[in-house]
Protein backbone atom coordinates (compact mmCIF):
# COMPACT_ATOMS: atom_id res chain seq x y z
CA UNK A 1 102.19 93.43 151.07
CA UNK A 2 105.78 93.65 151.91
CA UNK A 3 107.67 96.86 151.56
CA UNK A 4 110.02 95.05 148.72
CA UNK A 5 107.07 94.39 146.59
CA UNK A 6 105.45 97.57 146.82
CA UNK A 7 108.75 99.22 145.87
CA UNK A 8 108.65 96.69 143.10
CA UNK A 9 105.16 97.29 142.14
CA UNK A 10 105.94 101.58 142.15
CA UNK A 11 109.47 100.97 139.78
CA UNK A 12 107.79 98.52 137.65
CA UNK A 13 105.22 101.62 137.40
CA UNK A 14 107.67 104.29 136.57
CA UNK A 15 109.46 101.77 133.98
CA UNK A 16 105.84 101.27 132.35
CA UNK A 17 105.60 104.98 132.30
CA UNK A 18 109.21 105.82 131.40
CA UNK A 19 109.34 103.19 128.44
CA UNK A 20 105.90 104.58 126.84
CA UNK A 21 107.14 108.16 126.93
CA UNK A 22 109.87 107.12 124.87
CA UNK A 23 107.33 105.47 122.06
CA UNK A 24 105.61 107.63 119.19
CA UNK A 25 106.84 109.33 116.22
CA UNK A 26 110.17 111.48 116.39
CA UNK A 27 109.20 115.05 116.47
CA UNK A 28 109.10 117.70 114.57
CA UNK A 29 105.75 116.09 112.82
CA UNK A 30 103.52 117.43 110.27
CA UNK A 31 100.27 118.33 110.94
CA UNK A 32 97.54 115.95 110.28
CA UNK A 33 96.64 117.76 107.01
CA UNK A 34 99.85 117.68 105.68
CA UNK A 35 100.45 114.08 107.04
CA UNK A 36 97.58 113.03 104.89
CA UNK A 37 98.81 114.64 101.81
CA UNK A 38 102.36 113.12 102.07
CA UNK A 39 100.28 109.69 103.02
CA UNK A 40 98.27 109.91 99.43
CA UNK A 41 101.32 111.31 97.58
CA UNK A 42 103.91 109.09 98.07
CA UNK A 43 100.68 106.40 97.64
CA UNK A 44 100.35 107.43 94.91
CA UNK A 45 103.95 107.81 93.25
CA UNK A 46 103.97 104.18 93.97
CA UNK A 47 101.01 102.97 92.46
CA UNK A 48 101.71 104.96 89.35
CA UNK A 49 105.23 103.83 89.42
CA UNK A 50 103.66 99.82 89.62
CA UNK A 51 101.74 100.44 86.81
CA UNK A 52 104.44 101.84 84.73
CA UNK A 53 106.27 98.56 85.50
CA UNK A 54 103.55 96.49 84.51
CA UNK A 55 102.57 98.89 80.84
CA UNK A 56 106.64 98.22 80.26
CA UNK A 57 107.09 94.60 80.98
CA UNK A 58 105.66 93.63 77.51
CA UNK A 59 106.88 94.73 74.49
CA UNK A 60 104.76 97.13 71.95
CA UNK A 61 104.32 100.84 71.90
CA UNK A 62 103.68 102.88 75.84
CA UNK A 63 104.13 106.34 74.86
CA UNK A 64 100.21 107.16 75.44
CA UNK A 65 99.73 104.50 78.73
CA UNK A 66 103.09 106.21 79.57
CA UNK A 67 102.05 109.90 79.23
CA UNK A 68 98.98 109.32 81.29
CA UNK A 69 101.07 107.68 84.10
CA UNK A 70 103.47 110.76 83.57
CA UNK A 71 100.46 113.22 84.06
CA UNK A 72 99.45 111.71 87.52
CA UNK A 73 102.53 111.21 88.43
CA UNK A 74 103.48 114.53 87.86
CA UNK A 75 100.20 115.94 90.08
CA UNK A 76 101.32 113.70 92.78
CA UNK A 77 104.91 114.94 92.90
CA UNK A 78 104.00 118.83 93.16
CA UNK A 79 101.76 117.43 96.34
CA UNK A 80 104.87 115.68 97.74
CA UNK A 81 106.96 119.21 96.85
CA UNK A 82 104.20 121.48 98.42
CA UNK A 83 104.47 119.40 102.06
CA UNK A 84 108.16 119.69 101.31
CA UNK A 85 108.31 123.32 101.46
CA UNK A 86 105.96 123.67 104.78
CA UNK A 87 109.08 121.76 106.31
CA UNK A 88 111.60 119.11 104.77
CA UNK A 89 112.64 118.28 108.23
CA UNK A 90 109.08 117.09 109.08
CA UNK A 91 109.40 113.25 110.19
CA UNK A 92 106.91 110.62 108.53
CA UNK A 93 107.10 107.44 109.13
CA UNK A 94 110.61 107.32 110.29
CA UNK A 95 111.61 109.12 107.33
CA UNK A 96 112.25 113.34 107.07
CA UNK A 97 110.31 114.61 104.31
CA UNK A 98 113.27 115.40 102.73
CA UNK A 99 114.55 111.59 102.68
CA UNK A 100 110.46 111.12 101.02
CA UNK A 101 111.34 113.46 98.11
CA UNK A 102 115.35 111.58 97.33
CA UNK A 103 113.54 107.96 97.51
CA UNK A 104 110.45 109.51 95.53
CA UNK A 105 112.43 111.09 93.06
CA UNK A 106 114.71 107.68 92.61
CA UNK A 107 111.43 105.80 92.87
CA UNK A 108 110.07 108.22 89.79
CA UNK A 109 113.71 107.41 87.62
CA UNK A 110 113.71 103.58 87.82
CA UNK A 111 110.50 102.84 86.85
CA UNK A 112 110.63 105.35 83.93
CA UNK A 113 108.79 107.96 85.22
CA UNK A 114 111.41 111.07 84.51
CA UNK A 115 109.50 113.80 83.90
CA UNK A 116 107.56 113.54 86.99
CA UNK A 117 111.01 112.80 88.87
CA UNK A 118 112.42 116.11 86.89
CA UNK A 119 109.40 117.98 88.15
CA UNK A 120 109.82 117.06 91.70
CA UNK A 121 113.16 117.80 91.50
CA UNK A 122 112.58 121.44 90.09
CA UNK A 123 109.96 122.41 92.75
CA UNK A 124 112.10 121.16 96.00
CA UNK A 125 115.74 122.40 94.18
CA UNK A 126 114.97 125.83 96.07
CA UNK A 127 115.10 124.82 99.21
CA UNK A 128 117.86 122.40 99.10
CA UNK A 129 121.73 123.27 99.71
């Protein structure tokens, strides 16, 4: 082997090395615990919000379909605040938990949702500027 292609062979290396040290979330990063929690939370939120779409998109009465909906919702947004407050700077997903809680809480509004949006709001409003 020539001395150019084992100098290409060791850079090559170090590039390898180099470009996978760069990969992997964005630090800081929440534990695994609270990683799972925001995981099912924000699952959650959405799933409830899909099914408040779907109760709405024909007409008739929703007020008990939508106070269930409201209920879980509602559970699912104090789990969301609760990772909030161990640290809204906390990246998920490429996202600061803080970013999670303004798209949950918009999330929550549009699809009709408010009081579980309102509650969300309430329990992070503490820690926000």
């Amino acid at each position: 082997m020539t001395v150019g292609a084992t100098l290409r062979r060791a850079l090559g290396s170090a590039l390898l090395v180099a470009a996978l040290a760069g990969c992997g979330a964005t630090p800081p990063q929440p534990p695994p615990d609270q990683a799972k929690k925001l995981g099912a939370s924000t699952g959650d939120i959405s799933t409830e919000c899909g099914l408040a779409y779907t109760v709405t998109a024909f007409p008739g009465a929703h007020h008990v379909e939508l106070l269930g909906l409201e209920a879980s919702a509602t559970r699912s947004a104090h789990s969301l605040a609760s990772v909030y407050a161990g640290n809204p700077a906390w990246n998920y997903q490429g996202e600061t938990v803080d970013q999670i809680v303004v798209d949950a809480v918009a999330m929550l509004r549009a699809c009709g949702l408010s009081h579980a949006a309102n509650a969300l709001e309430r329990a992070t409003a503490h820690h926000r500027s």
